[in-house]
PDB file of N, CA and C in Angstrom:
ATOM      1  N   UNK A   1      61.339  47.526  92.584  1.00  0.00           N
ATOM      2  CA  UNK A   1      62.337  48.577  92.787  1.00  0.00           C
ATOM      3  C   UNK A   1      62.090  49.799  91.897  1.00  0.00           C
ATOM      4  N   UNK A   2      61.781  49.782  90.808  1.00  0.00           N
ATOM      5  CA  UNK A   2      61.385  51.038  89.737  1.00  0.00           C
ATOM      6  C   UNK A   2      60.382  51.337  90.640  1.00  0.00           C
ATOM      7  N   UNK A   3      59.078  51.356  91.052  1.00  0.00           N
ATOM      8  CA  UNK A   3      58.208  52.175  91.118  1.00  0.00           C
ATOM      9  C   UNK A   3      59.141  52.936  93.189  1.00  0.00           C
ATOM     10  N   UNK A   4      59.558  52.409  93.721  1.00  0.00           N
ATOM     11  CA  UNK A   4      60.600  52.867  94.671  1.00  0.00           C
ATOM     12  C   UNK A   4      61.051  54.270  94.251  1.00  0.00           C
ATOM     13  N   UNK A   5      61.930  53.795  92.848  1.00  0.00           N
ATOM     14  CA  UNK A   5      62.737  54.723  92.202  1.00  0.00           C
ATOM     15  C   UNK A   5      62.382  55.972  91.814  1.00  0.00           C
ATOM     16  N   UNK A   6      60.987  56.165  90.943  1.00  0.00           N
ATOM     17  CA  UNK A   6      60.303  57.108  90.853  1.00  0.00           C
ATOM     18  C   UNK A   6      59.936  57.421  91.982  1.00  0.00           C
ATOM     19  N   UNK A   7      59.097  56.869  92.779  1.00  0.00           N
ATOM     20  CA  UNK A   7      58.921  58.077  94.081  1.00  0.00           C
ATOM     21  C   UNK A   7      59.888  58.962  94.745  1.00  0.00           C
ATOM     22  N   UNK A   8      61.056  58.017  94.621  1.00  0.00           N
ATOM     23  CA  UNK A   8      62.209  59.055  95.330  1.00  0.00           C
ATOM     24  C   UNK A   8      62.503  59.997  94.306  1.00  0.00           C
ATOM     25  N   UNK A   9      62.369  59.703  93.319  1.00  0.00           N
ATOM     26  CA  UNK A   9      62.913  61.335  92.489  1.00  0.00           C
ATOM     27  C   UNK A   9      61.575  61.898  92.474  1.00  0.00           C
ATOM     28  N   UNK A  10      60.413  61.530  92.275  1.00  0.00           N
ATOM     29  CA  UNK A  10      59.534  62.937  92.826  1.00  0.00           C
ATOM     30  C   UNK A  10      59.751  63.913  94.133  1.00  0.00           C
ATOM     31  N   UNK A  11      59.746  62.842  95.107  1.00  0.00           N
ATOM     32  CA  UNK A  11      59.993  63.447  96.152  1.00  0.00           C
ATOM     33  C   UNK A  11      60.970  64.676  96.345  1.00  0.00           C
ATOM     34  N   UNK A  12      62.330  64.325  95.719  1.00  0.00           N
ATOM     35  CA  UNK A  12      63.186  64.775  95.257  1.00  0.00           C
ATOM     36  C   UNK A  12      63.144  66.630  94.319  1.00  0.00           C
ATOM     37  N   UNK A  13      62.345  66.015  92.914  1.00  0.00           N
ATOM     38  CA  UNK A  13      61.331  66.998  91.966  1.00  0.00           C
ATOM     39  C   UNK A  13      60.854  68.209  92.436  1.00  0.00           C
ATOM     40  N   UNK A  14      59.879  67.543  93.667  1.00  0.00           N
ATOM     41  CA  UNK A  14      58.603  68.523  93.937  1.00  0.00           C
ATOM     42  C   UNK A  14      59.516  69.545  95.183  1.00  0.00           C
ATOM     43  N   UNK A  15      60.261  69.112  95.780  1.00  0.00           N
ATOM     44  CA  UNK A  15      61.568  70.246  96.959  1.00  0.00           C
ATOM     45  C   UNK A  15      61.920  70.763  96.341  1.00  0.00           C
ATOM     46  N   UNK A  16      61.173  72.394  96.157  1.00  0.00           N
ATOM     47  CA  UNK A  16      61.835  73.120  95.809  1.00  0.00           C
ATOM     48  C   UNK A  16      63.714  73.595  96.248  1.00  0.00           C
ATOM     49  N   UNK A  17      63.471  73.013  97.398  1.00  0.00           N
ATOM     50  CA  UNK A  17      65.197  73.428  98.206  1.00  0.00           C
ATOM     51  C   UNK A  17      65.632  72.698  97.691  1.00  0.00           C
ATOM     52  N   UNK A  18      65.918  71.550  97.376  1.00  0.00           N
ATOM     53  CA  UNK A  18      66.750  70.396  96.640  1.00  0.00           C
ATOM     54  C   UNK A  18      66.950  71.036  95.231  1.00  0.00           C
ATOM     55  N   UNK A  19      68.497  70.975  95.358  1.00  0.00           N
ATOM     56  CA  UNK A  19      68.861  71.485  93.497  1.00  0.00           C
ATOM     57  C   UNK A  19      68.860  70.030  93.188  1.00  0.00           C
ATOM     58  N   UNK A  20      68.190  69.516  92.680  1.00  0.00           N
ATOM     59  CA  UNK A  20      68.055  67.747  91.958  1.00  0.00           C
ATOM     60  C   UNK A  20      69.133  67.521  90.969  1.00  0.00           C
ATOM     61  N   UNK A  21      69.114  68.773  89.999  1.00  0.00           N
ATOM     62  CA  UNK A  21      70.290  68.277  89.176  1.00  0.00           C
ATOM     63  C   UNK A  21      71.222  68.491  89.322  1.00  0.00           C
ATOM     64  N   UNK A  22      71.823  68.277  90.333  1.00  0.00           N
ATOM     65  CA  UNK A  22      72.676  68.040  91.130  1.00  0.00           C
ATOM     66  C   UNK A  22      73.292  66.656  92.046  1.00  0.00           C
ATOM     67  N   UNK A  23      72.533  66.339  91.822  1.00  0.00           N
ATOM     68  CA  UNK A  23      71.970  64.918  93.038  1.00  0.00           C
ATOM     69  C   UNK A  23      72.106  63.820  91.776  1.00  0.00           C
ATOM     70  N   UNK A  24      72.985  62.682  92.731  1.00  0.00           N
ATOM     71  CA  UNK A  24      72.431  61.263  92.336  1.00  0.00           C
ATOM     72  C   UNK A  24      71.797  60.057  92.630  1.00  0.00           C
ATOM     73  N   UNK A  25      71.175  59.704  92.513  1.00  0.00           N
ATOM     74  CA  UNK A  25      70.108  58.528  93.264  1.00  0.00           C
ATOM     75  C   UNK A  25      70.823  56.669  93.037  1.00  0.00           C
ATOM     76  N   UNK A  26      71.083  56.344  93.973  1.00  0.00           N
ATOM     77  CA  UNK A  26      71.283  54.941  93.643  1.00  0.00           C
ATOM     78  C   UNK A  26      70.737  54.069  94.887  1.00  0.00           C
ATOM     79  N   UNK A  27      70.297  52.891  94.569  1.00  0.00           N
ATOM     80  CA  UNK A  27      69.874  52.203  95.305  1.00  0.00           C
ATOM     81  C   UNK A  27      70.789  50.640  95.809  1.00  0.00           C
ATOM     82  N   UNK A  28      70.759  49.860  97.020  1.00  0.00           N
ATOM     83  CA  UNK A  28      71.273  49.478  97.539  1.00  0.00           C
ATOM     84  C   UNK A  28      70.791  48.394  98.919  1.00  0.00           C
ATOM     85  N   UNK A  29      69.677  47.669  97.818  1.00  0.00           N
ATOM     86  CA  UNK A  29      68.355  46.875  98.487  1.00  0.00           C
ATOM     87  C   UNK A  29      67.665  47.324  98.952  1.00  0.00           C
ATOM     88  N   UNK A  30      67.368  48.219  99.823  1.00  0.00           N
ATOM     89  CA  UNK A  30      66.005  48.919 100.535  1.00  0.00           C
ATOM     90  C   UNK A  30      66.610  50.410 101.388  1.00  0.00           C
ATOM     91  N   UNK A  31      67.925  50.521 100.970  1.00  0.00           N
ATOM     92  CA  UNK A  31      68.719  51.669 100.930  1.00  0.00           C
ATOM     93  C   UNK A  31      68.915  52.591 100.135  1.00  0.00           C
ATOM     94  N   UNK A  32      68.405  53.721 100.046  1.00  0.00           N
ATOM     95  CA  UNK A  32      68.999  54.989  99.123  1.00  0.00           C
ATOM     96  C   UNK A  32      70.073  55.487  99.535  1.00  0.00           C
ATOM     97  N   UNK A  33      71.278  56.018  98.619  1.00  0.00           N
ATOM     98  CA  UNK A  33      72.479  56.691  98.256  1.00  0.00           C
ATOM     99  C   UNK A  33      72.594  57.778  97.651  1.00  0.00           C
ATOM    100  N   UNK A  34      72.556  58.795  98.416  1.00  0.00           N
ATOM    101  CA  UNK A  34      72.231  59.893  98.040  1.00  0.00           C
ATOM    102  C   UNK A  34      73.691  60.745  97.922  1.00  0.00           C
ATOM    103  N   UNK A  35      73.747  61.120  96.664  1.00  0.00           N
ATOM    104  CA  UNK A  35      75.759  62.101  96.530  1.00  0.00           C
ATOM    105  C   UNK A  35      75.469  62.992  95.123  1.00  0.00           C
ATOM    106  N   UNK A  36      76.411  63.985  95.571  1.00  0.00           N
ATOM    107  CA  UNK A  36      76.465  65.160  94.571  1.00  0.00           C
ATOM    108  C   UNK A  36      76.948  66.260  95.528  1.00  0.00           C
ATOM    109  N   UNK A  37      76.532  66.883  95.084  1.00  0.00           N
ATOM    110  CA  UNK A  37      77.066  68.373  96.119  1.00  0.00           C
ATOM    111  C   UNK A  37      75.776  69.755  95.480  1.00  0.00           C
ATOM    112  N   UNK A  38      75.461  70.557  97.176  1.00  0.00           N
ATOM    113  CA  UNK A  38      74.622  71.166  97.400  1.00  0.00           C
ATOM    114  C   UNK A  38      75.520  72.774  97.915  1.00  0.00           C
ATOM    115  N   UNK A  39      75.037  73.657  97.457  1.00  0.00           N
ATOM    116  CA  UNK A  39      75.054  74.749  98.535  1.00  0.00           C
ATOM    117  C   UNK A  39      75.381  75.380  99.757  1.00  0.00           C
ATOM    118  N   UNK A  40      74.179  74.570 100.388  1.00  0.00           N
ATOM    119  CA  UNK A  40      73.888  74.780 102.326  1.00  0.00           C
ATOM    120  C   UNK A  40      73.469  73.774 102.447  1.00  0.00           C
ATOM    121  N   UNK A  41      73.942  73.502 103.741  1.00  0.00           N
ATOM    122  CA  UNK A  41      73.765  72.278 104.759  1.00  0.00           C
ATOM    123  C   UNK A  41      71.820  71.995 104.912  1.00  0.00           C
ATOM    124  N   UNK A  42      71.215  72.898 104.508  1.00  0.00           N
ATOM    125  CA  UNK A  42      69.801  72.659 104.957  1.00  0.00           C
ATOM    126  C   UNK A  42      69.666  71.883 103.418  1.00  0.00           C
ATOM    127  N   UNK A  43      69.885  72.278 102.222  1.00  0.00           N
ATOM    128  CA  UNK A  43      69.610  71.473 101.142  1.00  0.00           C
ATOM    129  C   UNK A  43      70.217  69.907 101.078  1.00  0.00           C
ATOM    130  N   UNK A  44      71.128  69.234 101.837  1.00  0.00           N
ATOM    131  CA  UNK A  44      71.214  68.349 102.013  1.00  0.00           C
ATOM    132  C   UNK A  44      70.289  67.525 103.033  1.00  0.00           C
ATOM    133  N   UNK A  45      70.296  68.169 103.625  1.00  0.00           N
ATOM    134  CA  UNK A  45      68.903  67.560 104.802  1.00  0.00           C
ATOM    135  C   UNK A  45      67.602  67.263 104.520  1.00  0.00           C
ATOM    136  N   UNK A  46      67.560  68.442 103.663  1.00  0.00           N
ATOM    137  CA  UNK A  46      65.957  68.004 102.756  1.00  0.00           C
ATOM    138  C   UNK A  46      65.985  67.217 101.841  1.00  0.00           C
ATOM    139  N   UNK A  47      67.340  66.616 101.475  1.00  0.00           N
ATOM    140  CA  UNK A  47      67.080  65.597 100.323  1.00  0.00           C
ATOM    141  C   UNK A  47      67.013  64.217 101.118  1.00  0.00           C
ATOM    142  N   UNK A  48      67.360  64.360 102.148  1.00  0.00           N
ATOM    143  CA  UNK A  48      67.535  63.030 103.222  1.00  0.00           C
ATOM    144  C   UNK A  48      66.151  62.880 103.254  1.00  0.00           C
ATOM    145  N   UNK A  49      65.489  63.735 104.348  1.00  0.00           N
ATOM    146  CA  UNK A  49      63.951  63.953 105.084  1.00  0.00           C
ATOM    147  C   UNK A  49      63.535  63.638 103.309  1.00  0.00           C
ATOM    148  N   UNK A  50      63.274  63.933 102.739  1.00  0.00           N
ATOM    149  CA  UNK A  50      62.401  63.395 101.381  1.00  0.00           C
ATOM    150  C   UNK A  50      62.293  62.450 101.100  1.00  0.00           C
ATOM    151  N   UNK A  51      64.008  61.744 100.976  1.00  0.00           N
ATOM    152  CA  UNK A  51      63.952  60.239 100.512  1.00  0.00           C
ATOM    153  C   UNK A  51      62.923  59.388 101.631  1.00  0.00           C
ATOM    154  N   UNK A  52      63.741  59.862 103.170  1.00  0.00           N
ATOM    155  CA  UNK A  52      62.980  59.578 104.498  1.00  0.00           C
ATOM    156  C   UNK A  52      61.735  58.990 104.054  1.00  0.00           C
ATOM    157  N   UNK A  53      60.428  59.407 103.706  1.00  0.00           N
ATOM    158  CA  UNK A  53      59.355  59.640 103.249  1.00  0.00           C
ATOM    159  C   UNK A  53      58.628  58.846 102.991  1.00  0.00           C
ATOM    160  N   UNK A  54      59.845  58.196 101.659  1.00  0.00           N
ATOM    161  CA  UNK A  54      59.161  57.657 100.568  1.00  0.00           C
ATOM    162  C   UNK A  54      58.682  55.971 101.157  1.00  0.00           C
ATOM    163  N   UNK A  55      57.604  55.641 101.430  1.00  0.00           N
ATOM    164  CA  UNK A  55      57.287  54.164 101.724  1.00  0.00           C
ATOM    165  C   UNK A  55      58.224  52.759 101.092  1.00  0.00           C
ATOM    166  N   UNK A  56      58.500  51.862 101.852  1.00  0.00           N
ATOM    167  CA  UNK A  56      59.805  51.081 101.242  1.00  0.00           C
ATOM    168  C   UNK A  56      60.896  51.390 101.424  1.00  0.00           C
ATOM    169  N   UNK A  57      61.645  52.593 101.827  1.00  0.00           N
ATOM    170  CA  UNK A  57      62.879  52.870 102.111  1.00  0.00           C
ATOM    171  C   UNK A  57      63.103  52.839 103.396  1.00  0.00           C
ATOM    172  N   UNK A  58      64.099  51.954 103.427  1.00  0.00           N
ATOM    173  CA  UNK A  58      64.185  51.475 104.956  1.00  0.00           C
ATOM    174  C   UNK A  58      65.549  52.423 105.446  1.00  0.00           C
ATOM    175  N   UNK A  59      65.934  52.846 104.637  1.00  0.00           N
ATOM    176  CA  UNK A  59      67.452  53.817 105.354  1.00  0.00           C
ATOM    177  C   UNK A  59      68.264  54.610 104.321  1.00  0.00           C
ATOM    178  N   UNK A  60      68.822  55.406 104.156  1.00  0.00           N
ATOM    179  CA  UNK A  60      69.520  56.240 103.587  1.00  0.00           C
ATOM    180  C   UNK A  60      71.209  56.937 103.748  1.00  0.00           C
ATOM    181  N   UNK A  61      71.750  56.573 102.905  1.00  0.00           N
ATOM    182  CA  UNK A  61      73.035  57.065 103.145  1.00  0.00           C
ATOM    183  C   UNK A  61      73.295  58.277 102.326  1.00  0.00           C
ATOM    184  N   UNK A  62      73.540  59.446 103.528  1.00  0.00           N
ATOM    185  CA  UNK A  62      74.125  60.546 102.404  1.00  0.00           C
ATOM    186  C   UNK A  62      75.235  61.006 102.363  1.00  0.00           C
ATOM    187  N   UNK A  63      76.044  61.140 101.183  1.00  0.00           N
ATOM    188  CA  UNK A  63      76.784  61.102 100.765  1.00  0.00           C
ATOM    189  C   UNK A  63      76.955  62.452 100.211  1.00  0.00           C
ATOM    190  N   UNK A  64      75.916  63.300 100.204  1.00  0.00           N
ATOM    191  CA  UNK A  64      76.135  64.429  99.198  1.00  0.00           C
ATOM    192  C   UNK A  64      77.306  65.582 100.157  1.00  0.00           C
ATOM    193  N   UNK A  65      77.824  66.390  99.416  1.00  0.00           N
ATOM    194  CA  UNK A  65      78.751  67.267  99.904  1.00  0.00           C
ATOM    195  C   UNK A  65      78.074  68.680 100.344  1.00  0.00           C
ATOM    196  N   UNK A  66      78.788  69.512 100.812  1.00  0.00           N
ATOM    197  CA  UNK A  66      78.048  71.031 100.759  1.00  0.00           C
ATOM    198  C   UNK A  66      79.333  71.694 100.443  1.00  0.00           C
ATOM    199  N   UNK A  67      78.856  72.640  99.676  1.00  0.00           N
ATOM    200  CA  UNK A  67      79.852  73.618  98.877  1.00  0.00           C
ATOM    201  C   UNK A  67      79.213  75.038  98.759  1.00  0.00           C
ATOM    202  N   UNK A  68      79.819  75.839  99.099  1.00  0.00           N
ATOM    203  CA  UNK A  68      79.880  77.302  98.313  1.00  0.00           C
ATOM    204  C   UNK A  68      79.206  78.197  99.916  1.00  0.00           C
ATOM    205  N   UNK A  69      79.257  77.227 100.700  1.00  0.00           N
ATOM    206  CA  UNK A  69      79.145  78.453 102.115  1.00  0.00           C
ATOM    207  C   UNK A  69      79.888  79.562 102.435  1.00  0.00           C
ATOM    208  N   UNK A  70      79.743  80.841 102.406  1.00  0.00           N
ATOM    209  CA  UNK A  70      80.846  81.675 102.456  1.00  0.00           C
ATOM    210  C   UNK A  70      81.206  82.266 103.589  1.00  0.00           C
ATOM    211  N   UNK A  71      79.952  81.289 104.500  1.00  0.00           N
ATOM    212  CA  UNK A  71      80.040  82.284 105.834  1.00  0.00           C
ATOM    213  C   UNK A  71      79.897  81.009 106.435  1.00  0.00           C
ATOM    214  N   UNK A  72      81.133  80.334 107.495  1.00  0.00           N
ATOM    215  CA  UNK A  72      81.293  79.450 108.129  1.00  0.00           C
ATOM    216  C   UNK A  72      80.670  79.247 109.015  1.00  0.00           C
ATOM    217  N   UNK A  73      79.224  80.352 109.850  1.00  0.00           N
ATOM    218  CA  UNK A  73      78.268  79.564 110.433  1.00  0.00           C
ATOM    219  C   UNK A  73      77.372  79.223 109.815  1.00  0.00           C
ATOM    220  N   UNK A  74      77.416  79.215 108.649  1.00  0.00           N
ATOM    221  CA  UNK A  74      76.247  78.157 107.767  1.00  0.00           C
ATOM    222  C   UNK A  74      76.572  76.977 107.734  1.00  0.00           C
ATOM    223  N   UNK A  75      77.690  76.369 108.376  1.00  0.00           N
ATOM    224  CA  UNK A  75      78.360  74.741 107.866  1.00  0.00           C
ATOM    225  C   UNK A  75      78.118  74.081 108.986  1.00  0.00           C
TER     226      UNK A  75
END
């Protein structure tokens, strides 16, 4: 499960669109849990599609929020 763990936060790292420190990572047998709160709706997606990625992760729940859209066709 650690070497899992690190890949998903590289993955995570290297997206520039992903504000990371922001984000929390927990795991959930071969499930990532992904929560915090983002921006725009596209920075949550890319933290999904990343985890997506990572070999061994069989599914992903996200959980993260989106905040600070000011213009309601961004949501």
């Amino acid at each position: 499960m650690p070497e899992i763990y690190e890949r998903v936060l590289n993955e995570l790292h290297f997206d520039l669109a992903v504000p990371r420190d922001r984000l929390t990572v927990k795991f959930q047998n071969d499930t990532v849990i992904l929560s915090g709160e983002v921006e725009w709706p596209y920075q949550k997606s890319c933290a999904e599609a990343d985890v997506m990625r990572v070999p061994g992760v069989a599914g992903v729940i996200n959980e993260i929020a989106v905040h600070g859209s000011p213009d309601p066709s961004y949501a």
